[in-house]
C-alpha atoms as a PDB file:
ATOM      1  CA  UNK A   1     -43.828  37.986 -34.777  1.00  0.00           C
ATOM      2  CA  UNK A   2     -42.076  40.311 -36.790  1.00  0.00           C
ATOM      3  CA  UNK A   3     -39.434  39.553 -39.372  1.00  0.00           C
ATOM      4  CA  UNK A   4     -36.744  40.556 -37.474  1.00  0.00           C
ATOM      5  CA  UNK A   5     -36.631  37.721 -35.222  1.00  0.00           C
ATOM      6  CA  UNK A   6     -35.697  35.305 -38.048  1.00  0.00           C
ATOM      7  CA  UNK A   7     -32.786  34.397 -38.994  1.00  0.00           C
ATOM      8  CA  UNK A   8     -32.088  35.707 -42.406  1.00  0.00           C
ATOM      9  CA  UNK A   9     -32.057  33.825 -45.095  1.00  0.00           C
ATOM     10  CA  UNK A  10     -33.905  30.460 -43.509  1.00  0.00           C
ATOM     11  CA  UNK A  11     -37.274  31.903 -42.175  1.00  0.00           C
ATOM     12  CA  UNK A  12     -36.242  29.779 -39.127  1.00  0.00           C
ATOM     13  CA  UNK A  13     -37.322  32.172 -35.745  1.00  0.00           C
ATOM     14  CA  UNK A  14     -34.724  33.510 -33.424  1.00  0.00           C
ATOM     15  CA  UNK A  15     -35.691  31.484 -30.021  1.00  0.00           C
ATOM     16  CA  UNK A  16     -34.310  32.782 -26.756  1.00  0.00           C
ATOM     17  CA  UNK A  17     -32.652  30.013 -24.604  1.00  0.00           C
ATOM     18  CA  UNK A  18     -30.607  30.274 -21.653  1.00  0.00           C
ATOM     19  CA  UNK A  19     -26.722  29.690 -22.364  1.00  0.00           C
ATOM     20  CA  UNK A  20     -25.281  26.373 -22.043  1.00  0.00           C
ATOM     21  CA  UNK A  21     -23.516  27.850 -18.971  1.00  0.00           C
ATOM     22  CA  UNK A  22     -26.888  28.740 -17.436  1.00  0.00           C
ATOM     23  CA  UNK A  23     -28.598  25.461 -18.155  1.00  0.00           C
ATOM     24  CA  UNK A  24     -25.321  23.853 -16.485  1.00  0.00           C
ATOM     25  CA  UNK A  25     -25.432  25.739 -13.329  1.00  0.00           C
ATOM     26  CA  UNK A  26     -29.603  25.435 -13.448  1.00  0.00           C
ATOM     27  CA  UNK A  27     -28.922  21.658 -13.544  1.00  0.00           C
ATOM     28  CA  UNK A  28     -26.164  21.623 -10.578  1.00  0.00           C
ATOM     29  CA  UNK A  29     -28.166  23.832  -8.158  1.00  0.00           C
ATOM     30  CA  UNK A  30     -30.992  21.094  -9.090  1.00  0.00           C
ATOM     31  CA  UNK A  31     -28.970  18.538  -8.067  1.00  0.00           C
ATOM     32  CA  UNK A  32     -27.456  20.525  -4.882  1.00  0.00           C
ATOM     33  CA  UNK A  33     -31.584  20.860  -3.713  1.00  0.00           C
ATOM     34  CA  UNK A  34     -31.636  17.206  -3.104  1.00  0.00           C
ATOM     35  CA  UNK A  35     -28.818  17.374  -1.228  1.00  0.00           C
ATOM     36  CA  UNK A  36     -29.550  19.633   0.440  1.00  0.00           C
ATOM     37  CA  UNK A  37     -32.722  18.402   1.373  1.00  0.00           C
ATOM     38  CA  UNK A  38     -31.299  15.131   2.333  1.00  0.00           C
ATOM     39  CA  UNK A  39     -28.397  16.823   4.475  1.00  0.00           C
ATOM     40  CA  UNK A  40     -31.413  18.971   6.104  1.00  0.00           C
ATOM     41  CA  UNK A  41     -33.602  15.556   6.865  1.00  0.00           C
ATOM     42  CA  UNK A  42     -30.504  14.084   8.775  1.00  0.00           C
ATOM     43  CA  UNK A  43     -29.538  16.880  10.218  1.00  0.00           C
ATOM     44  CA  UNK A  44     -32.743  17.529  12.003  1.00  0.00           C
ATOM     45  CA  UNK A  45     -33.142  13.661  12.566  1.00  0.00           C
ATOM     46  CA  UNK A  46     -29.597  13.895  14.530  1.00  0.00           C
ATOM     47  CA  UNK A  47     -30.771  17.193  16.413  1.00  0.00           C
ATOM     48  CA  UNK A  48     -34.113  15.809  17.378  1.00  0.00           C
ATOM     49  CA  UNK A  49     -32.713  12.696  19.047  1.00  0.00           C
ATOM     50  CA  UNK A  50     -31.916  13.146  22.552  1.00  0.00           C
ATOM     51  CA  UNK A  51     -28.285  13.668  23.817  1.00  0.00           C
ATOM     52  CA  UNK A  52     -28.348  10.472  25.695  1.00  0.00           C
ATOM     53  CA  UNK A  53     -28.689   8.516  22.544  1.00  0.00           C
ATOM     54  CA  UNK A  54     -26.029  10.370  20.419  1.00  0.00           C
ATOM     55  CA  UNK A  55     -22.735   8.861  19.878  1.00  0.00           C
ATOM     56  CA  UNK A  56     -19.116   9.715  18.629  1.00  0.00           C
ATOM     57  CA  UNK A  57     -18.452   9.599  15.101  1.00  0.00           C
ATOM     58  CA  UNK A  58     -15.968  10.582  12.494  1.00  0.00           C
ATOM     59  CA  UNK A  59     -18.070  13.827  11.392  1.00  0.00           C
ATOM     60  CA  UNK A  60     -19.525  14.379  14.994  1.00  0.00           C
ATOM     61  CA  UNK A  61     -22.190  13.263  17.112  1.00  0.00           C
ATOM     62  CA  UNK A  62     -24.985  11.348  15.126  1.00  0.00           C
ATOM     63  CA  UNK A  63     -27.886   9.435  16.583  1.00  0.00           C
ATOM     64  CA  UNK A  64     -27.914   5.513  17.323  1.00  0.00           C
ATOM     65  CA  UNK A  65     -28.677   3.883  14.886  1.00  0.00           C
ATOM     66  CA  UNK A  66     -31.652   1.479  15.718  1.00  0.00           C
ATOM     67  CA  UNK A  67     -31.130  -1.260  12.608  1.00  0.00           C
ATOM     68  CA  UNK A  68     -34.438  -3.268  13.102  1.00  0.00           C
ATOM     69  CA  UNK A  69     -36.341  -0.322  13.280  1.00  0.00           C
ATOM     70  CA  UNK A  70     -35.055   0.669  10.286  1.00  0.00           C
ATOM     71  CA  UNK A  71     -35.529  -2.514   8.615  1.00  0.00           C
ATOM     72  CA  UNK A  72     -39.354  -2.558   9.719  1.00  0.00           C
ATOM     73  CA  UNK A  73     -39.563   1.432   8.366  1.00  0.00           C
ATOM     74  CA  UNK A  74     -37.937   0.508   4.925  1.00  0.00           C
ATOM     75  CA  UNK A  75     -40.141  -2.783   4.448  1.00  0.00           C
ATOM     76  CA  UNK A  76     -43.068  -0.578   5.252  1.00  0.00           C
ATOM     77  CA  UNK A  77     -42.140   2.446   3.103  1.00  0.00           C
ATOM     78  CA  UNK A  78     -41.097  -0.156   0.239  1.00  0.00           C
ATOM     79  CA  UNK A  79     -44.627  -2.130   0.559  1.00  0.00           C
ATOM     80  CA  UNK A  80     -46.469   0.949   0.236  1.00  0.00           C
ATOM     81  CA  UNK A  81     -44.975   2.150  -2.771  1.00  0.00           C
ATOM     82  CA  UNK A  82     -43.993  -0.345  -4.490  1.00  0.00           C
ATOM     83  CA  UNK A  83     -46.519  -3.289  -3.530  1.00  0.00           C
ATOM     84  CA  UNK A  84     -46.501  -6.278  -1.525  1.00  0.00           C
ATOM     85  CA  UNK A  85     -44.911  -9.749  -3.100  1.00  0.00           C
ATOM     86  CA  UNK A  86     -41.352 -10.906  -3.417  1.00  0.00           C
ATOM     87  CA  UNK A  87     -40.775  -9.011  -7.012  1.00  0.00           C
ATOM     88  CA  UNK A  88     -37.614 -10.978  -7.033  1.00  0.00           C
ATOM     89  CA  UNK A  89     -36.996 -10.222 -10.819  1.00  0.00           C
ATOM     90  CA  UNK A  90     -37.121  -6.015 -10.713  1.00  0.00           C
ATOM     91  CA  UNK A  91     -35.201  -6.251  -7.180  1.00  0.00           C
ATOM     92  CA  UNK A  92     -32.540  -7.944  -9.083  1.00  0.00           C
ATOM     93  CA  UNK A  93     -32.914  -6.020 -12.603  1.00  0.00           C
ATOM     94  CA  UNK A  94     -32.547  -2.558 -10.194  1.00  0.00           C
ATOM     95  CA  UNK A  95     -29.437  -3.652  -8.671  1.00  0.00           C
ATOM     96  CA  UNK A  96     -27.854  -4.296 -11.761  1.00  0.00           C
ATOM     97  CA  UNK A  97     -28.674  -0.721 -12.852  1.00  0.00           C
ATOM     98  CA  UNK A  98     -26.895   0.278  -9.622  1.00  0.00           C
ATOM     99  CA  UNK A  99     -23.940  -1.717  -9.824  1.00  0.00           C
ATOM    100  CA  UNK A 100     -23.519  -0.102 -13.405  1.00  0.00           C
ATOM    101  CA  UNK A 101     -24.506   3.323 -11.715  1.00  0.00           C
ATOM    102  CA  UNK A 102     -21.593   2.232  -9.214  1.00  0.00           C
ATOM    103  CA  UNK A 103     -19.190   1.628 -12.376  1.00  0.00           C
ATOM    104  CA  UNK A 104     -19.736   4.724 -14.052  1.00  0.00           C
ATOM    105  CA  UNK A 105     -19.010   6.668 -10.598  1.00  0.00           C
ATOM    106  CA  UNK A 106     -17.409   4.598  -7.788  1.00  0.00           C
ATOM    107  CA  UNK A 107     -17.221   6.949  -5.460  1.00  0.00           C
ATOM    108  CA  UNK A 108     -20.587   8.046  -5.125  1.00  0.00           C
ATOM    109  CA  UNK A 109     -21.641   6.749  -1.733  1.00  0.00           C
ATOM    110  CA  UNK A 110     -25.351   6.726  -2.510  1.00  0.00           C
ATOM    111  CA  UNK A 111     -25.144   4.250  -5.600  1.00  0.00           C
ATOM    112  CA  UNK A 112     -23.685   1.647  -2.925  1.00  0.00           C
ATOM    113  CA  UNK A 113     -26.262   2.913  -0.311  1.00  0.00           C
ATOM    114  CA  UNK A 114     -28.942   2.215  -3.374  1.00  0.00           C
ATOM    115  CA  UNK A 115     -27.840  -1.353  -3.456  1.00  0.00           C
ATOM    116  CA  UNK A 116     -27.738  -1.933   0.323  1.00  0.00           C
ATOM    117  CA  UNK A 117     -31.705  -0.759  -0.062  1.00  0.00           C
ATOM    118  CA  UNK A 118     -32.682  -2.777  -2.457  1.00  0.00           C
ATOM    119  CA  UNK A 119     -30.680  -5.814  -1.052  1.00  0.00           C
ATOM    120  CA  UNK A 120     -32.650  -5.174   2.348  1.00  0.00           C
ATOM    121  CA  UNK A 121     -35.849  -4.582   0.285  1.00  0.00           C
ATOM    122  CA  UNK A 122     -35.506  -8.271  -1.611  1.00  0.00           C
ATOM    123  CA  UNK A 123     -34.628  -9.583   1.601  1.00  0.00           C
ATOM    124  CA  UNK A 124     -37.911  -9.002   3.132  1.00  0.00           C
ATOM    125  CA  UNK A 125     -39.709  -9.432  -0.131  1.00  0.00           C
ATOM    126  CA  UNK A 126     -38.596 -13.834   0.431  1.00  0.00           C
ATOM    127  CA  UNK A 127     -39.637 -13.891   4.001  1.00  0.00           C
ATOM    128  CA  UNK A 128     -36.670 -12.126   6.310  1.00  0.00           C
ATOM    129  CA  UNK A 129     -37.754 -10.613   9.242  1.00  0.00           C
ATOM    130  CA  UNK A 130     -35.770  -7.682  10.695  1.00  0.00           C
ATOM    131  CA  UNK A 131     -34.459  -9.517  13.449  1.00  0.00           C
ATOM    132  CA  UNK A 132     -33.757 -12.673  11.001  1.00  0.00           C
ATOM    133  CA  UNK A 133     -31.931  -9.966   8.610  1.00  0.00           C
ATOM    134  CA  UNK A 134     -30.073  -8.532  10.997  1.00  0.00           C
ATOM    135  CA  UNK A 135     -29.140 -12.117  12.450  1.00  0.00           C
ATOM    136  CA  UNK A 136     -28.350 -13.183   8.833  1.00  0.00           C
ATOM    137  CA  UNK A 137     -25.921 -10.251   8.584  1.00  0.00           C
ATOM    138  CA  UNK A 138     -23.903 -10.622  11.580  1.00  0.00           C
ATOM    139  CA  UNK A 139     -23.692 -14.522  11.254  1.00  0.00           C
ATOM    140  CA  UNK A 140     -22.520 -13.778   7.354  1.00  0.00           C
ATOM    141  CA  UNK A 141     -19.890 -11.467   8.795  1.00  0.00           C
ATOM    142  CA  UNK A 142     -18.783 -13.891  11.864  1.00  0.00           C
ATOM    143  CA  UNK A 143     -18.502 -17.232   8.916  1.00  0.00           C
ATOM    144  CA  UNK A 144     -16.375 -14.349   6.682  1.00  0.00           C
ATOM    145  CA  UNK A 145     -14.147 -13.725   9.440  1.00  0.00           C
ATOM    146  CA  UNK A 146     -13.096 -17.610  10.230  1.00  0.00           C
ATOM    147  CA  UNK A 147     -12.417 -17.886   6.732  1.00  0.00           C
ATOM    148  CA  UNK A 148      -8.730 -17.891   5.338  1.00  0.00           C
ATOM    149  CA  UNK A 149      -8.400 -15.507   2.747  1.00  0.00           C
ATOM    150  CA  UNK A 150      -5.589 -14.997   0.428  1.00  0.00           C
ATOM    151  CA  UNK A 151      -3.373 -12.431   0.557  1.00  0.00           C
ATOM    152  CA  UNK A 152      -4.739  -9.491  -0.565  1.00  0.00           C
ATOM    153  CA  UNK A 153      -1.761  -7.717  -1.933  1.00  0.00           C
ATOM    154  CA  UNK A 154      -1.352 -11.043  -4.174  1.00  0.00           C
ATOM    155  CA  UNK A 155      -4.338 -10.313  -5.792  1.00  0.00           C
ATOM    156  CA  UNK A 156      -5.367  -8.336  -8.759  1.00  0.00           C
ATOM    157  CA  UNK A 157      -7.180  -5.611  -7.838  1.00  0.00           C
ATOM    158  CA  UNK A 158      -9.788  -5.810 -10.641  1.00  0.00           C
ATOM    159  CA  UNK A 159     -10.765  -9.349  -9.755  1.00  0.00           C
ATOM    160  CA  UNK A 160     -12.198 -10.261  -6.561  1.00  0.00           C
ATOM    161  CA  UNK A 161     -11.101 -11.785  -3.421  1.00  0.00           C
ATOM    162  CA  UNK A 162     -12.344 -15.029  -2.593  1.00  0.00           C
ATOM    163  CA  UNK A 163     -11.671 -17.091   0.283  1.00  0.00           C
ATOM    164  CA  UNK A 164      -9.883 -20.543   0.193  1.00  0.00           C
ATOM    165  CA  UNK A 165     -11.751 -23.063  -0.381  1.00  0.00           C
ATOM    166  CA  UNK A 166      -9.372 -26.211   0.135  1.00  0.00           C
ATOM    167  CA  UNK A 167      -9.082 -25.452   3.404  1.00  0.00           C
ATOM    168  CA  UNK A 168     -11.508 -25.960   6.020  1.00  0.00           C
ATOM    169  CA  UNK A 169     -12.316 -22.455   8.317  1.00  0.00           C
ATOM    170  CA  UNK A 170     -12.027 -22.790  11.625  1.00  0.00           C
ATOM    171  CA  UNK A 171     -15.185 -23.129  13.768  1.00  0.00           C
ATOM    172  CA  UNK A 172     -16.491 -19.354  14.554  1.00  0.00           C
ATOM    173  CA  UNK A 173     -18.153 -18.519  17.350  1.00  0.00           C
ATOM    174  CA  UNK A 174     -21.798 -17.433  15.948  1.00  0.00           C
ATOM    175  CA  UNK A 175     -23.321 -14.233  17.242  1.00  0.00           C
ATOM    176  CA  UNK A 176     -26.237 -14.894  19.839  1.00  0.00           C
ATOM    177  CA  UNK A 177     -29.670 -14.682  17.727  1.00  0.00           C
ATOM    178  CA  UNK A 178     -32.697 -12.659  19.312  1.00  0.00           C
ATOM    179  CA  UNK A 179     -34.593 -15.286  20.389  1.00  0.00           C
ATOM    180  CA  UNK A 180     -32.616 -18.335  19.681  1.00  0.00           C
ATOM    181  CA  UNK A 181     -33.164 -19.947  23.032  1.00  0.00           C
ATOM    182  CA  UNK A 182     -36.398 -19.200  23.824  1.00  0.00           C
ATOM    183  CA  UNK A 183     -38.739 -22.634  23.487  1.00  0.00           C
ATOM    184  CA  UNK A 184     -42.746 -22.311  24.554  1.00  0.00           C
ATOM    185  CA  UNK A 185     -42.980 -23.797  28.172  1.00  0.00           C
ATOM    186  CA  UNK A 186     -43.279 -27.639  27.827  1.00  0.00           C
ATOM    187  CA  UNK A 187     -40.986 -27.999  25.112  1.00  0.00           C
ATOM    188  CA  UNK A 188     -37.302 -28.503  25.530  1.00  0.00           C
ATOM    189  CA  UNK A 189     -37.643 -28.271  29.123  1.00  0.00           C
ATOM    190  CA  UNK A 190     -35.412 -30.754  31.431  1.00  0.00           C
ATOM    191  CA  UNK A 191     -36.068 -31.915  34.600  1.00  0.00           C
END
């Protein structure tokens, strides 16, 4: 190196490095890769499928969405990568890095989409099956729906809603459970 790429006075050695500007951009065009990528994986996914199995939605036409097989692709995926075993504690220690993730930028549809992952993934980690998950969800949603809630517009909106608890919910109709009436030959039978 010659002298003239110190700065005079300090011996310290004139480094080039890319303006802040640069590194700024560098680091959004990162960023707008795996976006990209992602929007490129569903787009072909929604392409691929066959018309027949394509229905209307708010940006277009987008493929059914098959629930238990994606519950039986994300337990399999998650096994494989992260190990068999319920794991309870760093399912539970990741969601709260979400949920603070969620904080710092509410509107970022993938934080929530993180915690609906890793609520799925320590689902299956205790024992749910797809078809008991997805059974767990829609009777969750039915037994929220009989409930009285409070009026919403009575409520702060930085505390949350909870329903009444004095009052007992009417009886809801539970969803029909794959499987629910189905007793090996012999058993349950009636003359």
């Amino acid at each position: 190196m010659t002298d003239d790429t110190r700065e005079p006075g300090t011996g310290w050695r004139r480094v080039p490095v890319e303006p802040l500007a640069e590194q700024t951009d560098l680091a959004a065009r990162r960023h707008a890769v795996s976006r990209s990528l992602a929007a490129n994986i569903y787009r072909d996914m929604v392409t691929s499928a066959p018309a027949s199995s394509r229905t209307p939605s708010a940006g277009g036409f987008a493929p059914a969405f098959d629930f238990l097989a994606y519950l039986a692709r994300e337990r399999e995926w998650s096994e494989r990568v992260f190990g068999p075993g319920e794991r309870t504690a760093s399912v539970v220690e990741h969601i709260r890095r979400e949920l603070a993730e969620i904080e710092a930028e509410p509107t970022d549809v993938e934080e929530w989409v993180d915690v609906i992952i890793l609520a799925i993934d320590g689902a299956w980690r205790v024992g749910a099956t797809p078809t008991v998950l997805a059974d767990a969800i829609l009777a969750k949603q039915a037994k929220n729906e009989a409930r009285q809630w409070p009026d919403w517009r009575t409520i702060d909106i930085t505390k949350p809603i909870e329903h009444m608890r004095d009052t007992a919910p009417p009886a809801a109709e539970q969803p029909a459970r794959a499987g629910a009436n189905l007793s090996p030959p012999g058993e349950g039978d009636s003359p």
